[in-house]
N, C-alpha and C. Protein backbone atom coordinates (compact mmCIF):
# COMPACT_ATOMS: atom_id res chain seq x y z
N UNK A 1 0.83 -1.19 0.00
CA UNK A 1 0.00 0.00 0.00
C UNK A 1 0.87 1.25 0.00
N UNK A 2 0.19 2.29 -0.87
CA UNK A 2 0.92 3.45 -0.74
C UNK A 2 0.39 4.58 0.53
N UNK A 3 0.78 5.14 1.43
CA UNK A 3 0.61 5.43 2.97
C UNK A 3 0.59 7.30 1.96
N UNK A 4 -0.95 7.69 2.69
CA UNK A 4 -1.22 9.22 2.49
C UNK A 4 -2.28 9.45 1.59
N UNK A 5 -2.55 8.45 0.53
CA UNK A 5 -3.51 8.66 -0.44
C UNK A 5 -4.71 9.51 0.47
N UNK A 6 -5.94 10.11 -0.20
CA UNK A 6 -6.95 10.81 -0.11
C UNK A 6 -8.35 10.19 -0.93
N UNK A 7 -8.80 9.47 0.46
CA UNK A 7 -9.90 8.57 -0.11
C UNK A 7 -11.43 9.69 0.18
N UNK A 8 -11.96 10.42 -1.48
CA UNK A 8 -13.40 10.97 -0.98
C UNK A 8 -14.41 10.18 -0.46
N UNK A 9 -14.95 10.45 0.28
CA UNK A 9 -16.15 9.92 1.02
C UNK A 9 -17.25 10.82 0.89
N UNK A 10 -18.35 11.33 2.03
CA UNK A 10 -19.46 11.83 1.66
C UNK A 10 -18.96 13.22 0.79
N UNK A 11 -20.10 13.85 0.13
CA UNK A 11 -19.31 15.62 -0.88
C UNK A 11 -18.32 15.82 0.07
N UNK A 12 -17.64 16.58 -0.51
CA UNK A 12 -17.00 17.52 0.09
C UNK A 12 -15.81 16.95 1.70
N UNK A 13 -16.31 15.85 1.69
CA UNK A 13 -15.35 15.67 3.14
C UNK A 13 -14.27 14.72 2.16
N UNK A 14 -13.33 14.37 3.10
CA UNK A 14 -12.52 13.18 2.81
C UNK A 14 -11.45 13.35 3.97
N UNK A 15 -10.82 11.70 3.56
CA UNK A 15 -9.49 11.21 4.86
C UNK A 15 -8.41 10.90 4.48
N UNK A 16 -7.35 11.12 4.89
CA UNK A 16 -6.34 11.05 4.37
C UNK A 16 -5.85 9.11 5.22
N UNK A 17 -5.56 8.52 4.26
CA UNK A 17 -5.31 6.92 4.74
C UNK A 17 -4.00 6.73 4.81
N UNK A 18 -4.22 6.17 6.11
CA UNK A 18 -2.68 5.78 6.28
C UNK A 18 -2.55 4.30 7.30
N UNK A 19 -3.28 3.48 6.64
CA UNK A 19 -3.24 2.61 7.95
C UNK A 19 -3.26 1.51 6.48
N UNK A 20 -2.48 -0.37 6.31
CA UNK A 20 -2.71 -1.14 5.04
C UNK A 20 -4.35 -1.60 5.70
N UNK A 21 -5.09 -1.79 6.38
CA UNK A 21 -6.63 -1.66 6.40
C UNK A 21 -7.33 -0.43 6.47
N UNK A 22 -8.74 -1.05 5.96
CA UNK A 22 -9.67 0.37 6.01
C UNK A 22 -10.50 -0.01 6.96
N UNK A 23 -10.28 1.31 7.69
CA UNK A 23 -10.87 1.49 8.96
C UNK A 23 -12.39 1.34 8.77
N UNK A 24 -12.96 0.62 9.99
CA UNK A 24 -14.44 -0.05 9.92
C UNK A 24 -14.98 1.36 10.11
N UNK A 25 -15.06 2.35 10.39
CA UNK A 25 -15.94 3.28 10.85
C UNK A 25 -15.66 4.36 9.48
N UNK A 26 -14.96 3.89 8.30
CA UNK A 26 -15.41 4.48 7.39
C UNK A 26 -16.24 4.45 6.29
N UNK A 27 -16.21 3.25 6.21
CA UNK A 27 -17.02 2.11 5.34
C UNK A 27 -18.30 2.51 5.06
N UNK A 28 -18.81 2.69 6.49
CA UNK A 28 -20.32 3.10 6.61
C UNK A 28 -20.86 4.06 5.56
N UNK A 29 -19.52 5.15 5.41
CA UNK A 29 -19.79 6.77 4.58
C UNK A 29 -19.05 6.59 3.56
N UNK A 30 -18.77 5.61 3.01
CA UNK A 30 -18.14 5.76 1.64
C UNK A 30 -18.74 5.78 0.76
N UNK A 31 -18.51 7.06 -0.28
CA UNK A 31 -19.87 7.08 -1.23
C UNK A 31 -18.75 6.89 -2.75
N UNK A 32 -17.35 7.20 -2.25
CA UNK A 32 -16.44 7.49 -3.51
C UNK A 32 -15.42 6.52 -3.08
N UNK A 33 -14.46 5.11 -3.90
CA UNK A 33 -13.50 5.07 -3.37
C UNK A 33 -13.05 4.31 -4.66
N UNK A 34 -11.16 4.36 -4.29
CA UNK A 34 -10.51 3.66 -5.18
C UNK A 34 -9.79 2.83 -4.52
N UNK A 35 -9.88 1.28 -4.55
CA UNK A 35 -9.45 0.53 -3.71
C UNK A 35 -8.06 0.51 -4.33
N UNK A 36 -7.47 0.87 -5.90
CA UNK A 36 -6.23 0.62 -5.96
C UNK A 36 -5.62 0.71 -5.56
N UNK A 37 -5.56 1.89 -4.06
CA UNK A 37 -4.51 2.89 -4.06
C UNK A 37 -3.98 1.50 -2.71
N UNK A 38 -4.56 0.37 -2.55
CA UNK A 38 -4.23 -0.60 -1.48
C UNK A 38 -3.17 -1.26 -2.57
N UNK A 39 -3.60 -1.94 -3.33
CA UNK A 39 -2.76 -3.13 -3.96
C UNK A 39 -2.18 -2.13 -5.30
N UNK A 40 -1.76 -0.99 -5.48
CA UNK A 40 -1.10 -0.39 -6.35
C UNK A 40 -1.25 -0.76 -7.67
N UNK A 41 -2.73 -1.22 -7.89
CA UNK A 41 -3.46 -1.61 -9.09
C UNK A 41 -2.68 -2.89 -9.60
N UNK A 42 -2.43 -3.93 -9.11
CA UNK A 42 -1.63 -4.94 -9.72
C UNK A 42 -3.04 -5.55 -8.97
N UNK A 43 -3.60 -5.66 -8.13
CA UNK A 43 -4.87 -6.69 -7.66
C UNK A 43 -6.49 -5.94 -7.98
N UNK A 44 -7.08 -6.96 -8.96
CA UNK A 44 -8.55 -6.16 -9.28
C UNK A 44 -9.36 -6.27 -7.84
N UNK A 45 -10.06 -5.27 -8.25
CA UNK A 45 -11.34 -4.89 -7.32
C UNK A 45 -12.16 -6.29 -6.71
N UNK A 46 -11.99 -6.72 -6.06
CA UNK A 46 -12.97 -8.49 -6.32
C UNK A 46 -14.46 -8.10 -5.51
N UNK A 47 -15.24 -8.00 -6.03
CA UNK A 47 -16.98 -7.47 -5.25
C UNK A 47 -17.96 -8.95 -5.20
N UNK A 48 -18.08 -9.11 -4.09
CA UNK A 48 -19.16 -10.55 -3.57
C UNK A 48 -20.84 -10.02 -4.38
N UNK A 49 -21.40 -10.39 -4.96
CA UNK A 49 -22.45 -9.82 -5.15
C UNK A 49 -23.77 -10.61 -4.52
N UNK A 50 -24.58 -10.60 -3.76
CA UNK A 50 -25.18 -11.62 -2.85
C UNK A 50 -26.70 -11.08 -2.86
N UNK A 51 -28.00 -11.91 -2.82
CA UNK A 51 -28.98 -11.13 -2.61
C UNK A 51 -30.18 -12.29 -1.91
N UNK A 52 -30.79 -11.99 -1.15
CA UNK A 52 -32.22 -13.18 -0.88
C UNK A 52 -31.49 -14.14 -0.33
N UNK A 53 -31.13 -13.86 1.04
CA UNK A 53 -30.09 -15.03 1.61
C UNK A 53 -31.57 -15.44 2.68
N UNK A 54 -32.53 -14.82 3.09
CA UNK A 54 -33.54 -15.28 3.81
C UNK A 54 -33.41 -16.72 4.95
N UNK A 55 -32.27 -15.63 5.99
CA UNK A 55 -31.86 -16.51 6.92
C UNK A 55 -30.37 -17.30 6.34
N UNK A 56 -30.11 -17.82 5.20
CA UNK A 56 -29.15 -18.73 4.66
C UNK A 56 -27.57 -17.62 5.01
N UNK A 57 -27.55 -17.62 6.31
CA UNK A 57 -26.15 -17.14 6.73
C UNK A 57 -24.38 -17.93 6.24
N UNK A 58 -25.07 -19.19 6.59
CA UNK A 58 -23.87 -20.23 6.46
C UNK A 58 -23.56 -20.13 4.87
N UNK A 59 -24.79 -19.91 4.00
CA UNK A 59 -24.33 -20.00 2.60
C UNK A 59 -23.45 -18.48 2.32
N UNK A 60 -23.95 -17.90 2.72
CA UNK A 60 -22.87 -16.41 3.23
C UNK A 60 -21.97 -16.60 3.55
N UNK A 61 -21.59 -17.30 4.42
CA UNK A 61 -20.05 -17.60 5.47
C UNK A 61 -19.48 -17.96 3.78
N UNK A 62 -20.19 -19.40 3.67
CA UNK A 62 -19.01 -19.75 2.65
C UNK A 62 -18.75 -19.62 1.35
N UNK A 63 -19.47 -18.54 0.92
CA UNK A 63 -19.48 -17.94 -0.33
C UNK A 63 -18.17 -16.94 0.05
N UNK A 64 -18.42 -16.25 1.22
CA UNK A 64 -17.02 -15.20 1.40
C UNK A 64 -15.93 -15.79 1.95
N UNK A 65 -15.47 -17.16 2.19
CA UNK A 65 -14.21 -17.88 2.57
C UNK A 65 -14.00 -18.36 0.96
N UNK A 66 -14.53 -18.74 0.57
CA UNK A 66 -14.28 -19.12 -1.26
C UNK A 66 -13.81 -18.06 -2.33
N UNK A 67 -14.52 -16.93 -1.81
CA UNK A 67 -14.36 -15.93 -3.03
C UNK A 67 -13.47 -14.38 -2.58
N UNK A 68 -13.10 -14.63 -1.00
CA UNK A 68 -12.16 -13.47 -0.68
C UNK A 68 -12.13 -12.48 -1.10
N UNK A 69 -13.69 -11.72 -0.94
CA UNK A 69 -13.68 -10.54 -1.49
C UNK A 69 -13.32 -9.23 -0.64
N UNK A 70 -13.06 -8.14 -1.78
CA UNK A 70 -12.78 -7.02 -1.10
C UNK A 70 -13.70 -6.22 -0.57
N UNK A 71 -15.17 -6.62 -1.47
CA UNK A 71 -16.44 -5.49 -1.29
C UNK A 71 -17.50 -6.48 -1.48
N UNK A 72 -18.37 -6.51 -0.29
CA UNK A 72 -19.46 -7.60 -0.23
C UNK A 72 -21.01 -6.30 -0.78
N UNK A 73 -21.85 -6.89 -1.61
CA UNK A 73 -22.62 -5.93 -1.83
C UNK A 73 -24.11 -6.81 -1.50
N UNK A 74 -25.04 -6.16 -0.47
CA UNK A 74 -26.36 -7.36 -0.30
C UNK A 74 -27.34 -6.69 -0.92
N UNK A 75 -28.20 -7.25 -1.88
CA UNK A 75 -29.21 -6.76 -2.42
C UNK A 75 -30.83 -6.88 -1.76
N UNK A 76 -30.72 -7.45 -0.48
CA UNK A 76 -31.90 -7.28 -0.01
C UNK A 76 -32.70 -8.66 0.40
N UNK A 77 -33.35 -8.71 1.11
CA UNK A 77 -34.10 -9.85 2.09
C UNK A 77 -33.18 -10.60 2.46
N UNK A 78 -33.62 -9.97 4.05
CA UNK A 78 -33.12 -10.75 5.10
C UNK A 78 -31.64 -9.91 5.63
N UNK A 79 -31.94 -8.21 5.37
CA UNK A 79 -31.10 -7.49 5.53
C UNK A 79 -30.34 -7.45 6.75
N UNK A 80 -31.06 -8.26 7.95
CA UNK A 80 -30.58 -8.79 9.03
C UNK A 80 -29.65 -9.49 9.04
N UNK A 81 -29.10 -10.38 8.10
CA UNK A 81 -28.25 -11.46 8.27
C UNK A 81 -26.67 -10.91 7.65
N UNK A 82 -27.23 -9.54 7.12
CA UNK A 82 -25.49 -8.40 7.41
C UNK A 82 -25.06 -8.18 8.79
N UNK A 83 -25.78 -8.52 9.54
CA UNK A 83 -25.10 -8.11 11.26
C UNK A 83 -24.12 -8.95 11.58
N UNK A 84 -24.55 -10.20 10.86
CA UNK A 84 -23.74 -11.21 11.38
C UNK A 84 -22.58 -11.05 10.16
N UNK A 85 -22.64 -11.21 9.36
CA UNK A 85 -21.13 -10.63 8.42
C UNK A 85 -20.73 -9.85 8.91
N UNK A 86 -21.11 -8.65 9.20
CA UNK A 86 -20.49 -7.51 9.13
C UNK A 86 -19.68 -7.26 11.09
N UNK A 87 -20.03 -8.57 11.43
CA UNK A 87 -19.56 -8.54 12.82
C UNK A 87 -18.15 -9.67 12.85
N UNK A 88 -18.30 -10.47 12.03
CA UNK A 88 -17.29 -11.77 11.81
C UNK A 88 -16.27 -11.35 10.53
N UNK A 89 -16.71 -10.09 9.82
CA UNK A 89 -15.58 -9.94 8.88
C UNK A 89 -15.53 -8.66 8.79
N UNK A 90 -15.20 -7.60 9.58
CA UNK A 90 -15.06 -6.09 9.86
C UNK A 90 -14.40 -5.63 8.71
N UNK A 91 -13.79 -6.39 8.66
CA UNK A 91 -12.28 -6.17 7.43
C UNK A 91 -12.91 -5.73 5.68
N UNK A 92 -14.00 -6.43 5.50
CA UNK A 92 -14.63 -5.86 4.52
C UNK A 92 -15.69 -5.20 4.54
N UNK A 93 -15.45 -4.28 3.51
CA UNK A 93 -16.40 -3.35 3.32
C UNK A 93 -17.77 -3.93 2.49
N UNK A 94 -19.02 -3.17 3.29
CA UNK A 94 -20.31 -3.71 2.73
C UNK A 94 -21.52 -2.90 2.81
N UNK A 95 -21.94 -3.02 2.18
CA UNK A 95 -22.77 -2.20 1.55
C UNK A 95 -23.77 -2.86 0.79
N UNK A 96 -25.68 -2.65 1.95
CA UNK A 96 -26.60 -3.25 1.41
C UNK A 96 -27.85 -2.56 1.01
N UNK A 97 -28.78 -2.92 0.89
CA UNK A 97 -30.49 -2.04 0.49
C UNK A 97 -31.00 -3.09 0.97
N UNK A 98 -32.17 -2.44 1.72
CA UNK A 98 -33.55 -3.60 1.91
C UNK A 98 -34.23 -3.78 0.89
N UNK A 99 -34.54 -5.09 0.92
CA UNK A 99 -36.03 -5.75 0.34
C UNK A 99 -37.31 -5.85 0.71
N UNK A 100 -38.28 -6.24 0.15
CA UNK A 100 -39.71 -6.48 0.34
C UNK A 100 -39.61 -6.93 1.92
N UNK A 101 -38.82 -7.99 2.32
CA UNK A 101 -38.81 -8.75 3.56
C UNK A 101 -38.48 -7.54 4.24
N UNK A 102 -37.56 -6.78 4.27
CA UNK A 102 -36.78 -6.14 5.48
C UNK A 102 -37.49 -4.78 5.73
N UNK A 103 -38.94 -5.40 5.56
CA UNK A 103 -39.77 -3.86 6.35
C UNK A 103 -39.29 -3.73 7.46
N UNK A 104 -39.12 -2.66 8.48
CA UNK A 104 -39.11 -2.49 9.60
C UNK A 104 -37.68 -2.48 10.26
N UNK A 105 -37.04 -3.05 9.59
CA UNK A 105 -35.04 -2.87 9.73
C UNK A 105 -34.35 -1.51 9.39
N UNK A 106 -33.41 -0.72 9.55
CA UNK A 106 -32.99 0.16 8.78
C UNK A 106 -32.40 -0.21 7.74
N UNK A 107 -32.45 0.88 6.81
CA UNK A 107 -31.47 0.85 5.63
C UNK A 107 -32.50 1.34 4.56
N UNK A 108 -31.89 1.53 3.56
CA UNK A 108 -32.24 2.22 2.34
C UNK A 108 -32.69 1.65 1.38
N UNK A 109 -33.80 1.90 0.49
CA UNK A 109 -33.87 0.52 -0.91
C UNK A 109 -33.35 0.86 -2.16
N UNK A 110 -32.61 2.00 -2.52
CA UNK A 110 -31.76 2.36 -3.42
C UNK A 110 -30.19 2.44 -3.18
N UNK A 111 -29.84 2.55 -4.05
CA UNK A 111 -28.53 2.65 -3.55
C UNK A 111 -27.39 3.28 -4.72
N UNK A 112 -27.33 4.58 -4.99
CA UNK A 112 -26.27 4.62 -6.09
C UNK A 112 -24.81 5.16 -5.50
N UNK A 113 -24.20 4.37 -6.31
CA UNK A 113 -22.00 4.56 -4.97
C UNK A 113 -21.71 5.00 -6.71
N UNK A 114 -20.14 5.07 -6.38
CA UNK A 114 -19.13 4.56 -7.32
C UNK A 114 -17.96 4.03 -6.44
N UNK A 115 -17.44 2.39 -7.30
CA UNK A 115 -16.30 2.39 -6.83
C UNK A 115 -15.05 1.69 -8.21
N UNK A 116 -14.03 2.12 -8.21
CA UNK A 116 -13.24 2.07 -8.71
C UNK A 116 -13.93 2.71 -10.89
N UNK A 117 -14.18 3.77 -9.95
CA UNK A 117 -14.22 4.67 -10.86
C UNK A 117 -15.55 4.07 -12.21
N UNK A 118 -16.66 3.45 -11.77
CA UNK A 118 -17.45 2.73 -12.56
C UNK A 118 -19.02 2.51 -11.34
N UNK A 119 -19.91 3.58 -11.94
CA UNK A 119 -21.03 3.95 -11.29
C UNK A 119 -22.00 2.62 -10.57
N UNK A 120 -22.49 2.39 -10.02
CA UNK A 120 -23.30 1.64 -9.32
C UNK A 120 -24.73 2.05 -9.03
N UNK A 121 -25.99 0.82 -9.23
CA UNK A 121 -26.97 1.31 -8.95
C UNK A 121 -27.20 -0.01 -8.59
N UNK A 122 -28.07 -0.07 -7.46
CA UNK A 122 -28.49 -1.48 -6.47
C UNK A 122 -30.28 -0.99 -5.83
N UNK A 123 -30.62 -2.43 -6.08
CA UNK A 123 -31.69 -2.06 -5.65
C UNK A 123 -32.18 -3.56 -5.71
N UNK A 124 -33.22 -3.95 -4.76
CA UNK A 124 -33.78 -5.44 -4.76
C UNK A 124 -34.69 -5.41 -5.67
N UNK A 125 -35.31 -4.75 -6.31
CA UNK A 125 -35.90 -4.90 -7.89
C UNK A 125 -37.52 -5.05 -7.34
N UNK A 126 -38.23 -5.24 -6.42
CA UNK A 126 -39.73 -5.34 -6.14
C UNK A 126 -40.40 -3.51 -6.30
N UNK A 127 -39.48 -2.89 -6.20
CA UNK A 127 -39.94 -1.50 -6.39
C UNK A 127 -39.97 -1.36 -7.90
N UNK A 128 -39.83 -1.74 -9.07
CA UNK A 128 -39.50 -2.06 -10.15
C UNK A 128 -40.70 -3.14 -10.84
N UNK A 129 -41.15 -3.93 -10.22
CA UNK A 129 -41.46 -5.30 -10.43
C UNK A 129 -40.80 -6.14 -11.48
N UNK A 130 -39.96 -6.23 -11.47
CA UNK A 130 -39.04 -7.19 -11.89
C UNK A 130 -39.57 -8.58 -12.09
N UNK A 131 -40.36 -9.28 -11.24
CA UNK A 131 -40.55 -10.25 -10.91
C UNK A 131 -41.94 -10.34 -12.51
N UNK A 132 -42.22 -9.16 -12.83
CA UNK A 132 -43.12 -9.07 -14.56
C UNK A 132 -42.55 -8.61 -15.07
N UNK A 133 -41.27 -8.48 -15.03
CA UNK A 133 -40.34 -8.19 -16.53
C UNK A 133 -39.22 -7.20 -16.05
N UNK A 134 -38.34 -6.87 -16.82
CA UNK A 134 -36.82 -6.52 -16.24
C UNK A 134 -36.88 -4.66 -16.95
N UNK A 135 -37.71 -4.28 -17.85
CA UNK A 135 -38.07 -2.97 -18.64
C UNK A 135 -38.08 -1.81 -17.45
N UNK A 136 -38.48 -1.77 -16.90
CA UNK A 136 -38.63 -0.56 -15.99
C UNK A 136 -37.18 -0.72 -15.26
N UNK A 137 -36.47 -1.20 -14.49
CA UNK A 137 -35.24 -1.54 -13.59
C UNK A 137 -34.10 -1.22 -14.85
N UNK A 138 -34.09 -1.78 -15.97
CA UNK A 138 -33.41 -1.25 -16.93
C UNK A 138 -33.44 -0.02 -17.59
N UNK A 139 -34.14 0.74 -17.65
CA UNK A 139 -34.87 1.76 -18.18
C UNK A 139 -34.30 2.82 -16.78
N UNK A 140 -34.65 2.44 -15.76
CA UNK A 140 -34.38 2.95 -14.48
C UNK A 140 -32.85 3.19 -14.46
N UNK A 141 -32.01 1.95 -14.82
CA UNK A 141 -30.25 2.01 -14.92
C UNK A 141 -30.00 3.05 -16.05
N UNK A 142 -30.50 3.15 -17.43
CA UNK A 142 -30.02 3.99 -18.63
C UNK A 142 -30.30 5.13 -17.87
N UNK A 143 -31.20 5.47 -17.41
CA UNK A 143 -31.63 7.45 -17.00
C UNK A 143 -30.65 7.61 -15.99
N UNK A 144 -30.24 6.58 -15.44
CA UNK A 144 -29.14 7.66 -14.21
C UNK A 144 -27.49 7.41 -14.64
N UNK A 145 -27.75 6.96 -16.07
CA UNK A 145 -26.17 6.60 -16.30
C UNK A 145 -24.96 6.06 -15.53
N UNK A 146 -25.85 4.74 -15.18
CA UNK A 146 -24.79 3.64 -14.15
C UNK A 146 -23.85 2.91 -15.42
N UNK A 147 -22.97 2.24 -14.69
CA UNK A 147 -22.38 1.23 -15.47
C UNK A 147 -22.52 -0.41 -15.24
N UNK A 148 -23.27 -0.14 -13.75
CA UNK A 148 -23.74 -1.57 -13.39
C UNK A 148 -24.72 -1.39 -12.08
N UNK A 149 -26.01 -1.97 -12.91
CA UNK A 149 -27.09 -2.06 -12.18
C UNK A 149 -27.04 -3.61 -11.53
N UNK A 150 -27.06 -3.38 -10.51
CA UNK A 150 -27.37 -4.97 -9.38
C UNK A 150 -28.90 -4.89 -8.33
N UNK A 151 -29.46 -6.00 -9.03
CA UNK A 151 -30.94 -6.53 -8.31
C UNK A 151 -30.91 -7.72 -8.22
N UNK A 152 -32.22 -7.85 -7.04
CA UNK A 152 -32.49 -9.12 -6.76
C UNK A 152 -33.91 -9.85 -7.21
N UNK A 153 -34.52 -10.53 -6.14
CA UNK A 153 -36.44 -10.59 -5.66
C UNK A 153 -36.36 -11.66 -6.85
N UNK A 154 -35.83 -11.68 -7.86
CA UNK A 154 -36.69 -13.51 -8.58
C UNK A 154 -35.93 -14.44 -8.25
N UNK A 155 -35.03 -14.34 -7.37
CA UNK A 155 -33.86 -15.55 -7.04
C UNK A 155 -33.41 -16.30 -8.36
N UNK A 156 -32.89 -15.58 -9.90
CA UNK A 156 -32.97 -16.21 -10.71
C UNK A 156 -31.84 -15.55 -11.37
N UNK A 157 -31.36 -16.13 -11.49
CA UNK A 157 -29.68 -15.29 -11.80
C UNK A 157 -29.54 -14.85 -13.12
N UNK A 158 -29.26 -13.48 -13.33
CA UNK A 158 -29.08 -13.33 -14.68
C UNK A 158 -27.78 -12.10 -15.45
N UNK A 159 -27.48 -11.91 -16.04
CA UNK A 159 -26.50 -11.09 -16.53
C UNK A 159 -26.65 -10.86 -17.94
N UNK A 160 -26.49 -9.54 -18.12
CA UNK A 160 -26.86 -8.80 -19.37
C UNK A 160 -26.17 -8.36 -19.55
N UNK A 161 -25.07 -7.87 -21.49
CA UNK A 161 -24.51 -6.70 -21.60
C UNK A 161 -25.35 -6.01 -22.43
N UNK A 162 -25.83 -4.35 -21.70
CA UNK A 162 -26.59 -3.96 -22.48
C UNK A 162 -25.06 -3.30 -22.93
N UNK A 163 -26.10 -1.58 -23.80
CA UNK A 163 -25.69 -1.09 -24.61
C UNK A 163 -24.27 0.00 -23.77
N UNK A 164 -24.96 0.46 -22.32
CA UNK A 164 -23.67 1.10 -22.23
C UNK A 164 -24.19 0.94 -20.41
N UNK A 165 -24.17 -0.65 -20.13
CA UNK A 165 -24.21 -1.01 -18.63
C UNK A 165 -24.34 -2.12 -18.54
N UNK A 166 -23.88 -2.98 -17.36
CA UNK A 166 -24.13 -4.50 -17.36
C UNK A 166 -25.16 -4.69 -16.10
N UNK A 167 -26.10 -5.71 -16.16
CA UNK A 167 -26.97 -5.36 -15.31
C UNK A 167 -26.76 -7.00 -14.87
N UNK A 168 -27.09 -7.16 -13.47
CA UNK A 168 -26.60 -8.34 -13.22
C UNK A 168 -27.71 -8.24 -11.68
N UNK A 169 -28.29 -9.70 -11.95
CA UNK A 169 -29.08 -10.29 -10.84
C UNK A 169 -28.14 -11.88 -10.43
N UNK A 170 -27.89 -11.73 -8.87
CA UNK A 170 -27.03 -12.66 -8.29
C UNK A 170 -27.90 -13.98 -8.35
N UNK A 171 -29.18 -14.11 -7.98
CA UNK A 171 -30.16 -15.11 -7.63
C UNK A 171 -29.85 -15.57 -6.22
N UNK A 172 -30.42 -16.45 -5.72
CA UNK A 172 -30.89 -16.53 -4.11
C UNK A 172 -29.17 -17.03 -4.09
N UNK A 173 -28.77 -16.38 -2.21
CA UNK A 173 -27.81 -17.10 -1.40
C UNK A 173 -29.04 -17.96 -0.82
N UNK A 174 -30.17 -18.31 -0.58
CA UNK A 174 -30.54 -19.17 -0.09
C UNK A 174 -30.79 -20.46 -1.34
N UNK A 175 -30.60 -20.52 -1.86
CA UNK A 175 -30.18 -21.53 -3.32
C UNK A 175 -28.19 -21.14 -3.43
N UNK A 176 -28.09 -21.03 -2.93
CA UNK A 176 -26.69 -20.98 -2.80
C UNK A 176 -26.00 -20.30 -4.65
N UNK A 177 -26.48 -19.22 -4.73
CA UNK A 177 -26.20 -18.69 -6.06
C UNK A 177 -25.95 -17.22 -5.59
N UNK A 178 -24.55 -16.54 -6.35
CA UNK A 178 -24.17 -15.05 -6.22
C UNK A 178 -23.06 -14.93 -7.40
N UNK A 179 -22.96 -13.75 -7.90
CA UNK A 179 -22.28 -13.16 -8.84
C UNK A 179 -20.88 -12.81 -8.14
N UNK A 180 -19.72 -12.48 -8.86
CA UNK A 180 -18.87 -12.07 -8.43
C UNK A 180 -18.16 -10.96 -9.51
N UNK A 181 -17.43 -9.83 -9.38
CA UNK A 181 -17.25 -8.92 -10.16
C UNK A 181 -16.18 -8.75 -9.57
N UNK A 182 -14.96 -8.13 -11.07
CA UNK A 182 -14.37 -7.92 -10.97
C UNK A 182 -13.66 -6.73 -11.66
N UNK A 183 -13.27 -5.55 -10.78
CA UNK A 183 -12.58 -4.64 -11.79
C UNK A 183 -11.56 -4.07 -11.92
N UNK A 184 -11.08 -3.99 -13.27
CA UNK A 184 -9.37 -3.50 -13.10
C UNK A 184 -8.89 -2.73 -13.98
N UNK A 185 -8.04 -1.50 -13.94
CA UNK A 185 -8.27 -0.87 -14.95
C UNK A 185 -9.27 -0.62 -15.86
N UNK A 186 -10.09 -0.24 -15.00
CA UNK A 186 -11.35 0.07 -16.00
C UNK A 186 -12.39 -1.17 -16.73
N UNK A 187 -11.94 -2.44 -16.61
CA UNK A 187 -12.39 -3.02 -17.26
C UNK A 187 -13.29 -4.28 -15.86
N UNK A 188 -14.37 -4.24 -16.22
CA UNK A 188 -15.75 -5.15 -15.58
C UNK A 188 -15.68 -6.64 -16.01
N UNK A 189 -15.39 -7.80 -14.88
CA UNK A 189 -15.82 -9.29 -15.69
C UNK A 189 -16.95 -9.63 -14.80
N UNK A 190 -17.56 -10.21 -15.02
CA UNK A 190 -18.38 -11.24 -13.80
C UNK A 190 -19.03 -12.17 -14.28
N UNK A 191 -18.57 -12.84 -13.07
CA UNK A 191 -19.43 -14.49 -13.05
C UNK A 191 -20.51 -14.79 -11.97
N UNK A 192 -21.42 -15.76 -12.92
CA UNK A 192 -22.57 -15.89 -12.11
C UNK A 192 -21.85 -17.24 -11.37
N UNK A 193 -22.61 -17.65 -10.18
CA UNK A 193 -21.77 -18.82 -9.61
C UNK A 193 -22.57 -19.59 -8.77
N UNK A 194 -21.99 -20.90 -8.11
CA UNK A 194 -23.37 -21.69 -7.49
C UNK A 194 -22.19 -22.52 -6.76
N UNK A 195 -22.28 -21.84 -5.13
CA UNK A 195 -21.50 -23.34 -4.37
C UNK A 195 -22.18 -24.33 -4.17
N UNK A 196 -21.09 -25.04 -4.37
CA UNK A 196 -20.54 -26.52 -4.35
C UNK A 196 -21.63 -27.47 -3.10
């Protein structure tokens, strides 16, 4: 790691890093970041993409001992079962939206970040209805000019390259199915995936 970089976080604020981890109490407010400035761009971005774990914690555990990611992202139901990640692996950064299920929990059901310089839009897709067709949630990604829209709610895994965004549904961690993304120099891969 290079010691001093200037990681933005919410407008206008930012921290100057100097520690080879990122501190848990920043995570929370990161709206901007470039993880290169850790592995001096020789290691891609690796992002867990996870959604509809509905209780299925253990399939959580071992989706993130398999896939050693840097950035766990939850798309919703069962937004509860981030307490328990986010208490057993501090070390990564995560970042979720509620679903249909997670009335009454905090958290947000949209979600637009950027990280490593390539826009993000997340959302569990029932605000959308997805679950009668994918037109509106897509339509929804082109107007805010993301580069990768991530949803959940049909537990049915899918990946698209549209015209200028990749839109990618993980399908259930409780079917033991999640996407994984990867970015590096600018450039996006991902795989859909199903443990073992």
């Amino acid at each position: 790691m290079v010691e001093g970089h200037t990681v933005c976080l919410l407008p206008f604020q930012s921290v100057t890093v100097s520690t080879p981890l990122f501190p848990q109490w920043q995570k929370a407010y990161c709206m901007t970041l470039d993880l290169n400035i850790y592995y001096g761009g020789f290691h891609p971005l690796r992002i867990l993409v996870m959604s509809d774990s509905h209780g299925s914690k253990k399939n959580m555990f071992d989706a993130i001992d398999v896939e050693s990611p840097d950035v766990i992202l939850f798309l919703g139901d069962n937004i509860r079962d981030c307490y328990d990640v986010e208490a057993l692996h501090p070390e990564i950064m995560l970042r979720s939206v509620k679903g249909n299920c997670d009335q009454g929990f905090p958290g947000i059901e949209m979600d637009d970040f950027i990280l490593e310089g390539k826009r993000f839009f997340m959302t569990h897709g029932h605000l959308f209805g997805v679950k009668l067709g994918k037109t509106r949630i897509l339509d929804a990604a082109a107007v805010r000019g993301v580069d990768i829209l991530l949803f959940g709610h049909t537990h049915i895994p899918y990946h698209a390259e549209k015209e200028s965004f990749i839109a990618i549904n993980p399908g259930s961690m409780n079917q033991k199915s999640y996407a994984i993304l990867e970015i590096k120099n600018g450039v996006i891969k991902c795989e859909l995936k199903t443990l073992m």
